[in-house]
ModelCIF file with pLDDT and N, C-alpha, C, O atoms, coordinates in Angstrom:
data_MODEL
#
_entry.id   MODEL 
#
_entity.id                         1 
_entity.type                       polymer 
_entity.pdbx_number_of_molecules   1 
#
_entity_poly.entity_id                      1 
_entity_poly.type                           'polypeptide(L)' 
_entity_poly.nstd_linkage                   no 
_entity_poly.nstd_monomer                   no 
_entity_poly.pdbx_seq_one_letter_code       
;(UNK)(UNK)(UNK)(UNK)(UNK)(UNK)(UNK)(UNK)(UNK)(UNK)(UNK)(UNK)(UNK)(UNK)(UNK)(UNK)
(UNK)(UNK)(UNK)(UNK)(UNK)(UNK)(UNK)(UNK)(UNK)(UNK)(UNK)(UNK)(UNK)(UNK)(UNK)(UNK)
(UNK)(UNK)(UNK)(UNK)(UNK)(UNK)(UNK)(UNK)(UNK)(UNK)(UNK)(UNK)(UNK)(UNK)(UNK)(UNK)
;
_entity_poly.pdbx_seq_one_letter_code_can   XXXXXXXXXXXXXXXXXXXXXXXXXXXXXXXXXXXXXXXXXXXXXXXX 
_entity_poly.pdbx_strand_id                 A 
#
loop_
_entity_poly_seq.entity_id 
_entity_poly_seq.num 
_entity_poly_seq.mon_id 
_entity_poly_seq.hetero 
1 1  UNK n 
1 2  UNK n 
1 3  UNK n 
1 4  UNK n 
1 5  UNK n 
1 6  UNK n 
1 7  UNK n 
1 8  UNK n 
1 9  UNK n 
1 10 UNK n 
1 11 UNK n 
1 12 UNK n 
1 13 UNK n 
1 14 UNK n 
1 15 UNK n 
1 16 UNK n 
1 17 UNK n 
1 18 UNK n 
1 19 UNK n 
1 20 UNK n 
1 21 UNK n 
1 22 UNK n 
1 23 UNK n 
1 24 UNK n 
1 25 UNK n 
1 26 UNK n 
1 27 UNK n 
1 28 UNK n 
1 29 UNK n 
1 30 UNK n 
1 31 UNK n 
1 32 UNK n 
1 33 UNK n 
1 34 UNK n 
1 35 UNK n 
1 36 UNK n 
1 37 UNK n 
1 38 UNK n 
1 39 UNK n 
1 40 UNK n 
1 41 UNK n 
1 42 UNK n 
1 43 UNK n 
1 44 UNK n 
1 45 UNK n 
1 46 UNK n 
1 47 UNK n 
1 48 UNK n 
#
_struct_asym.id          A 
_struct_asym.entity_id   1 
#
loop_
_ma_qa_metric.id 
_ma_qa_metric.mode 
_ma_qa_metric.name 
_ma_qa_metric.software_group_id 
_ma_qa_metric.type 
1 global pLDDT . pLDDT 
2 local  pLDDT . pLDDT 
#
_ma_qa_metric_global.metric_id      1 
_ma_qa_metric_global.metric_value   72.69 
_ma_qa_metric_global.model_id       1 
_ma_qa_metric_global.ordinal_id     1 
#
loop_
_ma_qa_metric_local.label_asym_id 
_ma_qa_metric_local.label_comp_id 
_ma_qa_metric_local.label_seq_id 
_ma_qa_metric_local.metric_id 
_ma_qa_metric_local.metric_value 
_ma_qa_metric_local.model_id 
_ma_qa_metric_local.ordinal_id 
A UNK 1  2 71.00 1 1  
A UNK 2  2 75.00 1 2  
A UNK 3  2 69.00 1 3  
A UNK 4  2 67.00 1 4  
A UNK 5  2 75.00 1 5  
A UNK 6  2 76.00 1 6  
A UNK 7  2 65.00 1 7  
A UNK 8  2 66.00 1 8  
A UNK 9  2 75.00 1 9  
A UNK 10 2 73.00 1 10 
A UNK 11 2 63.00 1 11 
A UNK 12 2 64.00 1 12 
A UNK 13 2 74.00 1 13 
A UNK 14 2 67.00 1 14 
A UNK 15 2 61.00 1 15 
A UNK 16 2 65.00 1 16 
A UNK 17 2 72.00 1 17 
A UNK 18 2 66.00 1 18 
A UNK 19 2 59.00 1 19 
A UNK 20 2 68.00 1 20 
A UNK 21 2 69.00 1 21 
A UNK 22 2 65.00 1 22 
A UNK 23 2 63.00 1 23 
A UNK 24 2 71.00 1 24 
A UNK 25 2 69.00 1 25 
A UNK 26 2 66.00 1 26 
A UNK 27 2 68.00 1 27 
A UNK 28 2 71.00 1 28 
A UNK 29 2 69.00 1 29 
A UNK 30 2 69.00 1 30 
A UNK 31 2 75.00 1 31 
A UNK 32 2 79.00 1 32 
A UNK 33 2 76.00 1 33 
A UNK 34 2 74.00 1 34 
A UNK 35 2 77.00 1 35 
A UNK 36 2 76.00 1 36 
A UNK 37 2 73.00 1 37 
A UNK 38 2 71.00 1 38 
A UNK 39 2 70.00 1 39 
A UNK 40 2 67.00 1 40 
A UNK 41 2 73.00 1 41 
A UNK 42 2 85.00 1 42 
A UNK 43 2 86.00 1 43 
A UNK 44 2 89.00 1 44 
A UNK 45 2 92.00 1 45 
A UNK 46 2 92.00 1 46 
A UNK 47 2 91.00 1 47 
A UNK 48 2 92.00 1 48 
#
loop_
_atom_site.group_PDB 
_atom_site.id 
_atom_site.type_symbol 
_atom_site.label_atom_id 
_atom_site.label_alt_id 
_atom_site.label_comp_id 
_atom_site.label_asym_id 
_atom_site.label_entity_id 
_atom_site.label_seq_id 
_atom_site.pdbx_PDB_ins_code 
_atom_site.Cartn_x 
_atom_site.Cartn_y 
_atom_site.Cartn_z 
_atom_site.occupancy 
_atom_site.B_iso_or_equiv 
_atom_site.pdbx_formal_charge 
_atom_site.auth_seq_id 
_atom_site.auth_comp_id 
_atom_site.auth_asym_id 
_atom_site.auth_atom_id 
_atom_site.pdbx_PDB_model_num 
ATOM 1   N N  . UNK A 1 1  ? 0.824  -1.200 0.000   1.00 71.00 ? 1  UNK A N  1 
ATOM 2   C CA . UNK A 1 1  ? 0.000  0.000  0.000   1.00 71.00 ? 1  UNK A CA 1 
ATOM 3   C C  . UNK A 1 1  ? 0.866  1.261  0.000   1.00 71.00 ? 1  UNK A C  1 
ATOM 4   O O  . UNK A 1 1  ? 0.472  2.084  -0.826  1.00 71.00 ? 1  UNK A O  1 
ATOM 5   N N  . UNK A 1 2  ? 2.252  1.741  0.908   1.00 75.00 ? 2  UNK A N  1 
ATOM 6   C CA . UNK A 1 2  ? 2.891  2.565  0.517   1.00 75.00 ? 2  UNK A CA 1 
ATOM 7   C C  . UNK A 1 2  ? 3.587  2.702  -0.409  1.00 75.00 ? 2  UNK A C  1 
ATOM 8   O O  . UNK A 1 2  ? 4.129  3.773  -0.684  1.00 75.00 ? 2  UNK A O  1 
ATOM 9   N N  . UNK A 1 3  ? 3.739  1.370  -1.241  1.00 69.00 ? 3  UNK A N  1 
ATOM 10  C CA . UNK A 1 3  ? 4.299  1.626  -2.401  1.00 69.00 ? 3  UNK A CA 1 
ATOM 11  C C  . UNK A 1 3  ? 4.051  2.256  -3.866  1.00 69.00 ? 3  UNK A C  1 
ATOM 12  O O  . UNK A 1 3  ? 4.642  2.979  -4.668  1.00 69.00 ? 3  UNK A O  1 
ATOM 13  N N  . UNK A 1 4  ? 2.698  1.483  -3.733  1.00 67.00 ? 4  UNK A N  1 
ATOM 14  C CA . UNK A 1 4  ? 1.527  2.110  -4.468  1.00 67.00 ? 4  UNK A CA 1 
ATOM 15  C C  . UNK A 1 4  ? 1.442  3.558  -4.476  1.00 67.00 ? 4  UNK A C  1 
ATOM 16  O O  . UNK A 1 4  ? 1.542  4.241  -5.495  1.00 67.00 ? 4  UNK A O  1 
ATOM 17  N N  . UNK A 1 5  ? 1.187  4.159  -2.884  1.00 75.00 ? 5  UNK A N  1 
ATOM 18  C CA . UNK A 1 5  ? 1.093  5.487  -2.598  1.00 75.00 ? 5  UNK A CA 1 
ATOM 19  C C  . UNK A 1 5  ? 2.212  6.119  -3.297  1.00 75.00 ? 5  UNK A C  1 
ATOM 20  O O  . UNK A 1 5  ? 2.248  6.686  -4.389  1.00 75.00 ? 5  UNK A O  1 
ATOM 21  N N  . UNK A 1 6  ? 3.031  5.916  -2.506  1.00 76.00 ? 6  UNK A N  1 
ATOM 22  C CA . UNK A 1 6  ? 4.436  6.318  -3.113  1.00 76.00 ? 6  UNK A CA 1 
ATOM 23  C C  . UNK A 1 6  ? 4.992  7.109  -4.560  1.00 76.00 ? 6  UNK A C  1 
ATOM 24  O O  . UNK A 1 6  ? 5.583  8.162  -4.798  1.00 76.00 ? 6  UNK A O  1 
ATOM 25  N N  . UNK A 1 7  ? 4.393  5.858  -5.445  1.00 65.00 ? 7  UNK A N  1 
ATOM 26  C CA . UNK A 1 7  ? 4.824  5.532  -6.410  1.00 65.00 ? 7  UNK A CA 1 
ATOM 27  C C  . UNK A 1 7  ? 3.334  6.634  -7.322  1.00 65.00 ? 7  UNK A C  1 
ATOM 28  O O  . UNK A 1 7  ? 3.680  7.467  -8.159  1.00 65.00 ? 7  UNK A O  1 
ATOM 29  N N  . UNK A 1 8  ? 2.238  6.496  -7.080  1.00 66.00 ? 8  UNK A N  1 
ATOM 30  C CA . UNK A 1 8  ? 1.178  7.236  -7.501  1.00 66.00 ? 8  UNK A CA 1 
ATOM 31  C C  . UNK A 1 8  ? 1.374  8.784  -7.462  1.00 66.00 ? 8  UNK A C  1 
ATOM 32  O O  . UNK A 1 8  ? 1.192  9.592  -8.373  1.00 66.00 ? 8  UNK A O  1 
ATOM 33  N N  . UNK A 1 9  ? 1.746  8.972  -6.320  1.00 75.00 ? 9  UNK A N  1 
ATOM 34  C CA . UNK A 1 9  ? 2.120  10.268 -6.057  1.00 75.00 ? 9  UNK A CA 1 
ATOM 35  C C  . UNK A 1 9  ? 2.892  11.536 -6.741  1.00 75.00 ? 9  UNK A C  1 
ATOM 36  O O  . UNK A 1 9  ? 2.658  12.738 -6.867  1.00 75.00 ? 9  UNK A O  1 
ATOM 37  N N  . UNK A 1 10 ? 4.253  10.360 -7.231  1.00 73.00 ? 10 UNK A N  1 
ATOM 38  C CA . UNK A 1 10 ? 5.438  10.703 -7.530  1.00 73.00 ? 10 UNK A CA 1 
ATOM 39  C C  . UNK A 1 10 ? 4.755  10.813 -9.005  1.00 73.00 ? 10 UNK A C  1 
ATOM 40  O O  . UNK A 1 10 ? 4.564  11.967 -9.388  1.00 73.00 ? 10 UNK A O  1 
ATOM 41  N N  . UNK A 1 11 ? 4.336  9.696  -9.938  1.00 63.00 ? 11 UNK A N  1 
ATOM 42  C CA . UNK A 1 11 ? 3.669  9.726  -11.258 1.00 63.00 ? 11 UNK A CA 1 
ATOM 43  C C  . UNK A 1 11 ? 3.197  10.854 -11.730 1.00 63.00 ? 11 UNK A C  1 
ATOM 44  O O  . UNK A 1 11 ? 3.583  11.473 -12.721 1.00 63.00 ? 11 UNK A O  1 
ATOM 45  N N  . UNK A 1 12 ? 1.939  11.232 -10.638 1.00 64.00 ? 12 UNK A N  1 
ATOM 46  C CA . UNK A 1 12 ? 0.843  11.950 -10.963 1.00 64.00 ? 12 UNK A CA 1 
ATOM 47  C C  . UNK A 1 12 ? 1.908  13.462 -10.935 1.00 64.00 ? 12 UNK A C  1 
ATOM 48  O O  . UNK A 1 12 ? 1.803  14.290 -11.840 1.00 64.00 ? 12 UNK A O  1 
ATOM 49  N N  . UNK A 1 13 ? 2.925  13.655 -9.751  1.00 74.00 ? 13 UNK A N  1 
ATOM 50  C CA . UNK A 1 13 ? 3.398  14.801 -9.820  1.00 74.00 ? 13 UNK A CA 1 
ATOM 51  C C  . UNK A 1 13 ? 4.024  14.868 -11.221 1.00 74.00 ? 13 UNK A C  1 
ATOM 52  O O  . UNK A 1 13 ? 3.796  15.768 -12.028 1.00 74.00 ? 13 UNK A O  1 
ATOM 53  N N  . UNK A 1 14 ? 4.961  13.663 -11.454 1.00 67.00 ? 14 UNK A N  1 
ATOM 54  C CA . UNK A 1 14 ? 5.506  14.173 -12.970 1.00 67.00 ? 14 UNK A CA 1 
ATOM 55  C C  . UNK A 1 14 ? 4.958  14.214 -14.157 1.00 67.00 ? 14 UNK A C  1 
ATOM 56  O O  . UNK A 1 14 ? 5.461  14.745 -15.147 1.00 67.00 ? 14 UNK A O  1 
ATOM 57  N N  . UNK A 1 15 ? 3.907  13.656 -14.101 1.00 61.00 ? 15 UNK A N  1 
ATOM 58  C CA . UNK A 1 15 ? 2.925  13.607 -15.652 1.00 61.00 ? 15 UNK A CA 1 
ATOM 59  C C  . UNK A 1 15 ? 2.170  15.618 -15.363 1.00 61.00 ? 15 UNK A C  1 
ATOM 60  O O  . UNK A 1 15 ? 1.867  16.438 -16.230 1.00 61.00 ? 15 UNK A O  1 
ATOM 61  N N  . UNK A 1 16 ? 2.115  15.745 -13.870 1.00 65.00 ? 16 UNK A N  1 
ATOM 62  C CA . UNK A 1 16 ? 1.654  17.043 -13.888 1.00 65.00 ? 16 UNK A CA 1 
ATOM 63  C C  . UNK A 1 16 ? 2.779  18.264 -14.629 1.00 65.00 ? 16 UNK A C  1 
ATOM 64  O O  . UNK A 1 16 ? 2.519  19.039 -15.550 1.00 65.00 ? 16 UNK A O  1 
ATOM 65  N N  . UNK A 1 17 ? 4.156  18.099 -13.819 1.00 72.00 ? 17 UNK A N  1 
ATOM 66  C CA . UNK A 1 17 ? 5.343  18.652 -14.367 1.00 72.00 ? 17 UNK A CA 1 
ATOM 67  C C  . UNK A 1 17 ? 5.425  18.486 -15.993 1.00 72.00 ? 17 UNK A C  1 
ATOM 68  O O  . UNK A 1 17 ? 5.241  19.494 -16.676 1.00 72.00 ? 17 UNK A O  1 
ATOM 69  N N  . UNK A 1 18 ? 5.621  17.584 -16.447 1.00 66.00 ? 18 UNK A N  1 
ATOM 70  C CA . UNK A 1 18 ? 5.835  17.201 -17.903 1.00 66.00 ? 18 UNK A CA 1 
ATOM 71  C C  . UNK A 1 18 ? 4.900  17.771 -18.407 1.00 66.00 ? 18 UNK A C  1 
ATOM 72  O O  . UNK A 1 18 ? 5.319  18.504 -19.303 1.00 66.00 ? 18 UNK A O  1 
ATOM 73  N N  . UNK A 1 19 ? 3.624  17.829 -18.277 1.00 59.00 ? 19 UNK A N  1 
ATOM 74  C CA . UNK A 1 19 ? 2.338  18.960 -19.455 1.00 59.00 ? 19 UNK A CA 1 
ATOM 75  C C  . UNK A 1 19 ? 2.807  20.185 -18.915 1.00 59.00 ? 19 UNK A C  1 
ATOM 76  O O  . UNK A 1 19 ? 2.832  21.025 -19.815 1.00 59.00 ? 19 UNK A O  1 
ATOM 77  N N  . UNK A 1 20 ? 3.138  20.583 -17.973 1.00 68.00 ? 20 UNK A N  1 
ATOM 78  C CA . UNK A 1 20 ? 3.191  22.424 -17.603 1.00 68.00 ? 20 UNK A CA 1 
ATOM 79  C C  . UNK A 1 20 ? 4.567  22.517 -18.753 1.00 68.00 ? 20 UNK A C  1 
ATOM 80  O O  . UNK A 1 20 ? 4.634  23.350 -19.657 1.00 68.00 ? 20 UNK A O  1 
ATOM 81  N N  . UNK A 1 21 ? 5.446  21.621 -18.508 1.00 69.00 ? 21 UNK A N  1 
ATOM 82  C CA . UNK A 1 21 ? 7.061  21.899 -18.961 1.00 69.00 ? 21 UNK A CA 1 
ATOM 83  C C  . UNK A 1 21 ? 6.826  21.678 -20.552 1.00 69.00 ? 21 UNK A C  1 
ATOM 84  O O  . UNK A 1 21 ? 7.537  22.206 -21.407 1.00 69.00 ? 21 UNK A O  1 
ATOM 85  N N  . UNK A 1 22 ? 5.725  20.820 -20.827 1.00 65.00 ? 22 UNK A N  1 
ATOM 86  C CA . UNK A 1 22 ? 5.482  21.115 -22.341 1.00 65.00 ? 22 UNK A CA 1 
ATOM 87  C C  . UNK A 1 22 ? 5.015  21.979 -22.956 1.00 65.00 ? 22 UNK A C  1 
ATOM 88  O O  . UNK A 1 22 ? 5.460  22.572 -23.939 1.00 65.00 ? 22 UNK A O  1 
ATOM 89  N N  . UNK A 1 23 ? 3.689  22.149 -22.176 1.00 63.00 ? 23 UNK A N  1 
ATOM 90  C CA . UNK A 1 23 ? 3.043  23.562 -22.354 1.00 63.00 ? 23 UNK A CA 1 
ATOM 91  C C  . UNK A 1 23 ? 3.888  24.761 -22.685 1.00 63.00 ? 23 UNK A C  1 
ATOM 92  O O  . UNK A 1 23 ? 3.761  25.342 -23.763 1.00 63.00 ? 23 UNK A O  1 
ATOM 93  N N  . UNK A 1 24 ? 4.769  25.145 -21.745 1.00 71.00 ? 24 UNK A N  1 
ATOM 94  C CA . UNK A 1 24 ? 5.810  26.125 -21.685 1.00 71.00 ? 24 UNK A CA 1 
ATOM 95  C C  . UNK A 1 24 ? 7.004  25.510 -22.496 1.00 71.00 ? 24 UNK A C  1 
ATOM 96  O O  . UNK A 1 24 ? 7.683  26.399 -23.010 1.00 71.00 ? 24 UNK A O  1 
ATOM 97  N N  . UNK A 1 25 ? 7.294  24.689 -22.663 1.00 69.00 ? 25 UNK A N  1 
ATOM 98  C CA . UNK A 1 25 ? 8.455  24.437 -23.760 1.00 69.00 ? 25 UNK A CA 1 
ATOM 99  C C  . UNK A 1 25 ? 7.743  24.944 -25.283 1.00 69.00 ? 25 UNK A C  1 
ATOM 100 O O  . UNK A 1 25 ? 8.425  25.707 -25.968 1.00 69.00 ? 25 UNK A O  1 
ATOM 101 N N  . UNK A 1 26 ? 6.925  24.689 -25.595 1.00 66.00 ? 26 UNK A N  1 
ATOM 102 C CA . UNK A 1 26 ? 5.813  24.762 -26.673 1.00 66.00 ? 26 UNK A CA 1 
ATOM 103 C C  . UNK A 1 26 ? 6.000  26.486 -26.926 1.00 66.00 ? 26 UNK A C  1 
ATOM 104 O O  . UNK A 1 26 ? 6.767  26.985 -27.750 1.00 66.00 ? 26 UNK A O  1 
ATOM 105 N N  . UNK A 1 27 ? 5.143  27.191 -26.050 1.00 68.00 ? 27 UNK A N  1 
ATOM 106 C CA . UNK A 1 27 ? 5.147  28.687 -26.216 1.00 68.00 ? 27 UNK A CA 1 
ATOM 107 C C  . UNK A 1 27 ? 6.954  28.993 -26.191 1.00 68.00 ? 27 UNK A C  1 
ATOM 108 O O  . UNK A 1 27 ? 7.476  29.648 -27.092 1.00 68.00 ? 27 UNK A O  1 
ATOM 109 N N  . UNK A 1 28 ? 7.457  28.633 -25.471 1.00 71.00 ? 28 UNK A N  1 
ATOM 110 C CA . UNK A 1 28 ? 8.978  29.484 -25.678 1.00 71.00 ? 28 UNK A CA 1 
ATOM 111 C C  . UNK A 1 28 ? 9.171  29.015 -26.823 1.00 71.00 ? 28 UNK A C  1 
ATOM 112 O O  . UNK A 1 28 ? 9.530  30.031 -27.417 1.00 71.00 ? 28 UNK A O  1 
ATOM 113 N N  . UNK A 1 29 ? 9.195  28.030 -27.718 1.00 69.00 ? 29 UNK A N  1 
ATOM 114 C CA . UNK A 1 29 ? 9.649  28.108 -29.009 1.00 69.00 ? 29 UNK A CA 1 
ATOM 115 C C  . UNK A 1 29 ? 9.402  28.916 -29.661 1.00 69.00 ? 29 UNK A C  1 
ATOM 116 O O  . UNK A 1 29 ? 10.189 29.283 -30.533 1.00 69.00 ? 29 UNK A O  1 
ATOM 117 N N  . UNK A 1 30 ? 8.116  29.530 -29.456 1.00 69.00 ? 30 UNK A N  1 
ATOM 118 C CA . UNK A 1 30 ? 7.025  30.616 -30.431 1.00 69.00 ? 30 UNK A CA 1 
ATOM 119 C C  . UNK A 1 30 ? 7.063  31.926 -30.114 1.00 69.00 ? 30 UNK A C  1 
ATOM 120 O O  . UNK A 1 30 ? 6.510  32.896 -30.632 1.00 69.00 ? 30 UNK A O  1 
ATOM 121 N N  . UNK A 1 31 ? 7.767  31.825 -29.222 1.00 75.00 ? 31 UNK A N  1 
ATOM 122 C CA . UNK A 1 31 ? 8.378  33.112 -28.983 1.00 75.00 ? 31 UNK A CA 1 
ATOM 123 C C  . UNK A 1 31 ? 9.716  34.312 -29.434 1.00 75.00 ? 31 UNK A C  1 
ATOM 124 O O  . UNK A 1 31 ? 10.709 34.130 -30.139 1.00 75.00 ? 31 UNK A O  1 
ATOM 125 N N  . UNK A 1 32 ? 9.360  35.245 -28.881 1.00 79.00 ? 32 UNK A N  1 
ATOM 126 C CA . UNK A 1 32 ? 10.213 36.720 -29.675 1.00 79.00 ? 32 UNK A CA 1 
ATOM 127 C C  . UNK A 1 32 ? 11.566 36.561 -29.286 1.00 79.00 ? 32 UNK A C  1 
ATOM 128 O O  . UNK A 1 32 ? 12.459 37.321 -29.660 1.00 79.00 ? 32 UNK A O  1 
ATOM 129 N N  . UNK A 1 33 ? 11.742 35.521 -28.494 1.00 76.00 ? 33 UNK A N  1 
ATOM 130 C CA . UNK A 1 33 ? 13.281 35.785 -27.875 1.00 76.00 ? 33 UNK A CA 1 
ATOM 131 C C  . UNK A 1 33 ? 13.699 34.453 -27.980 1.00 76.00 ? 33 UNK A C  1 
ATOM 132 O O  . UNK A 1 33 ? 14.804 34.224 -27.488 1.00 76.00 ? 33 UNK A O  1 
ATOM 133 N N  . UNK A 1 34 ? 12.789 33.021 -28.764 1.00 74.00 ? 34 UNK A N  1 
ATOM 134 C CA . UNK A 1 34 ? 13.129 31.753 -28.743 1.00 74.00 ? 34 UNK A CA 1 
ATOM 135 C C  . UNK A 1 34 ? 13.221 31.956 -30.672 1.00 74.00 ? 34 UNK A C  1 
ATOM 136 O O  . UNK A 1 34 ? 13.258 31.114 -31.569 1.00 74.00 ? 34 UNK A O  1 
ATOM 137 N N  . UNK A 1 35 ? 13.229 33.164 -30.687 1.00 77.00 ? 35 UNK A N  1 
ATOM 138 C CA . UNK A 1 35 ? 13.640 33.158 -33.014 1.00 77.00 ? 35 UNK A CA 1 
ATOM 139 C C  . UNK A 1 35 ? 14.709 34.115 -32.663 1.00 77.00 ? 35 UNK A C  1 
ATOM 140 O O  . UNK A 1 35 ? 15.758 33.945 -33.286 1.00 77.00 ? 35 UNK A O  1 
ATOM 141 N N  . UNK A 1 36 ? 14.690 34.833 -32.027 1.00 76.00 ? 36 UNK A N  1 
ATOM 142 C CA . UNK A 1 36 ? 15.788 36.188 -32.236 1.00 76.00 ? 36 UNK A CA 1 
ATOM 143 C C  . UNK A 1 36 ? 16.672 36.437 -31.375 1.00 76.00 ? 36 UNK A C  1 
ATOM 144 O O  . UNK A 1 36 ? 17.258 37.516 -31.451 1.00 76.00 ? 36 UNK A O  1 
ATOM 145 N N  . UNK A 1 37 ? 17.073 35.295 -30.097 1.00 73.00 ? 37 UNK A N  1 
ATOM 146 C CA . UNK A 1 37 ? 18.243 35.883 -29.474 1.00 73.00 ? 37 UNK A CA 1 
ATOM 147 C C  . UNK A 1 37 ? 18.997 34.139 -29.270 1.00 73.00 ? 37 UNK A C  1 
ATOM 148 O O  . UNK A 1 37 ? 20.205 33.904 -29.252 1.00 73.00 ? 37 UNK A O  1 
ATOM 149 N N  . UNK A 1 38 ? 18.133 33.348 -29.168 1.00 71.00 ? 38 UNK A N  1 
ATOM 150 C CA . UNK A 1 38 ? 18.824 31.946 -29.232 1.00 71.00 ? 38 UNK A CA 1 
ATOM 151 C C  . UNK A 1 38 ? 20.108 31.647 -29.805 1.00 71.00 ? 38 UNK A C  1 
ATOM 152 O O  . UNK A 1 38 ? 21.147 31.285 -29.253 1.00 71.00 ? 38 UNK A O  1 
ATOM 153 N N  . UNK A 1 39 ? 19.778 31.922 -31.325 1.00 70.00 ? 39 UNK A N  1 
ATOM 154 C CA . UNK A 1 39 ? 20.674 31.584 -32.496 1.00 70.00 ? 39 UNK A CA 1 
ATOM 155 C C  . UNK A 1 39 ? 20.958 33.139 -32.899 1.00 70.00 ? 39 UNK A C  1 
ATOM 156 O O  . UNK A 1 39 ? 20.546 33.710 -33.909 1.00 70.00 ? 39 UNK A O  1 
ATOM 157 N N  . UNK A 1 40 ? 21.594 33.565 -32.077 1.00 67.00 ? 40 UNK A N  1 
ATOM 158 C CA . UNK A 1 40 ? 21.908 35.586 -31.936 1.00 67.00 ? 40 UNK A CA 1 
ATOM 159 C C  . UNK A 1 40 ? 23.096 35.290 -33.145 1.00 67.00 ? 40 UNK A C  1 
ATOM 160 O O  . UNK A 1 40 ? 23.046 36.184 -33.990 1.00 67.00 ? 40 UNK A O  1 
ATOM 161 N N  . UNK A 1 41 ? 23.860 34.545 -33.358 1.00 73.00 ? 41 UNK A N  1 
ATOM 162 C CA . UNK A 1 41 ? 25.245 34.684 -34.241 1.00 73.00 ? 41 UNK A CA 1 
ATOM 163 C C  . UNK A 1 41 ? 24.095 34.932 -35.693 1.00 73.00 ? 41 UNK A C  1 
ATOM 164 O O  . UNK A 1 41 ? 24.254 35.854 -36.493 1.00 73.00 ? 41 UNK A O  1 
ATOM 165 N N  . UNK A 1 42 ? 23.257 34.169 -35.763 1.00 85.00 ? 42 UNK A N  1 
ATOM 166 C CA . UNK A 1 42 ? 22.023 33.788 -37.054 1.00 85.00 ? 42 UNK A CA 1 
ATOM 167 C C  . UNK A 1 42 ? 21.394 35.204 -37.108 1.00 85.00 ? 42 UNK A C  1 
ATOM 168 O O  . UNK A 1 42 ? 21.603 36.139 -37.881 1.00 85.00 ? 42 UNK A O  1 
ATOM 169 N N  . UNK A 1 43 ? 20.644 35.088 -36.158 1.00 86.00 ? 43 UNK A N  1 
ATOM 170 C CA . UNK A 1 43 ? 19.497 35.891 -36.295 1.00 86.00 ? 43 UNK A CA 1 
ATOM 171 C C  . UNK A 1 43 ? 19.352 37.158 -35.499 1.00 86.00 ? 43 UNK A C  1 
ATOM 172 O O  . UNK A 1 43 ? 18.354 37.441 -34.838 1.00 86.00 ? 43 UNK A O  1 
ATOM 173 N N  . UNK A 1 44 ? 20.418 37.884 -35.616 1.00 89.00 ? 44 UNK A N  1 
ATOM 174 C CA . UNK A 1 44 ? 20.950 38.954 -34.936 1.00 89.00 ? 44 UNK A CA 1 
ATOM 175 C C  . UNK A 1 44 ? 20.534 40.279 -35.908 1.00 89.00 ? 44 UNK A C  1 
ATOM 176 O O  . UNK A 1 44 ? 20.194 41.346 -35.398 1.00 89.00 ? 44 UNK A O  1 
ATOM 177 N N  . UNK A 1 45 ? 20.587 40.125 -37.007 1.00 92.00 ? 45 UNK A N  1 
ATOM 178 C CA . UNK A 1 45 ? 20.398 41.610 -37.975 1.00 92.00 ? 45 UNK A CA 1 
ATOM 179 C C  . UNK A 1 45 ? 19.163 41.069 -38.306 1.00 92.00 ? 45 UNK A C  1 
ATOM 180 O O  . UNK A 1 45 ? 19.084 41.430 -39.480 1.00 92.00 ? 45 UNK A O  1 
ATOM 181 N N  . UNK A 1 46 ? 18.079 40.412 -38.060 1.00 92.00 ? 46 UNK A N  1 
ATOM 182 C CA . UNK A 1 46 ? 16.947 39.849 -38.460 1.00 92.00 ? 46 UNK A CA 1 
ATOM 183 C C  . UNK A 1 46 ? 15.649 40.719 -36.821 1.00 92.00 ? 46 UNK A C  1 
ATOM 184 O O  . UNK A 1 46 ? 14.521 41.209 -36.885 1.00 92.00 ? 46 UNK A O  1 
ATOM 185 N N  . UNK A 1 47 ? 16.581 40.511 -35.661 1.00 91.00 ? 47 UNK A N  1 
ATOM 186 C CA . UNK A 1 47 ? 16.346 40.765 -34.559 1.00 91.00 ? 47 UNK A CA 1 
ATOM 187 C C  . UNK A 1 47 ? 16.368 42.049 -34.266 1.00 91.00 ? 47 UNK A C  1 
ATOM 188 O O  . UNK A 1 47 ? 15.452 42.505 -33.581 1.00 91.00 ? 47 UNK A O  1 
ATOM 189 N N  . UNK A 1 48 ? 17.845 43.227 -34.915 1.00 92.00 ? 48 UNK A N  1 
ATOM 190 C CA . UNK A 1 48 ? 17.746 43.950 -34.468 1.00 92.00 ? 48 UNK A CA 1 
ATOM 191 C C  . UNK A 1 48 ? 16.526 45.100 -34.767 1.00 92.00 ? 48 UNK A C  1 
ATOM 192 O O  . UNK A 1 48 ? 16.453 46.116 -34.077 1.00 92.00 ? 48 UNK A O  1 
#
């Protein structure tokens, strides 16, 4: 039974973590500073 617990707990927290961290991995790609300062050597006179 505590293992179960344990183990449920820990799951549910990281399947919760993993959609927020996707969610937000997702938008920072689409973002003003995930095209124009990332790859700054690239996309530096595109940025400024």
């Amino acid at each position: 039974r505590n293992a179960i617990l344990i183990f449920t707990s820990i799951t549910v927290l990281f399947v919760m973590s993993t959609i927020v961290s996707t969610y937000e991995g997702f938008h920072y790609t689409e973002s003003v500073a995930f095209c124009g300062k990332l790859c700054h050597k690239v996309m530096n006179p595109e940025f400024v």
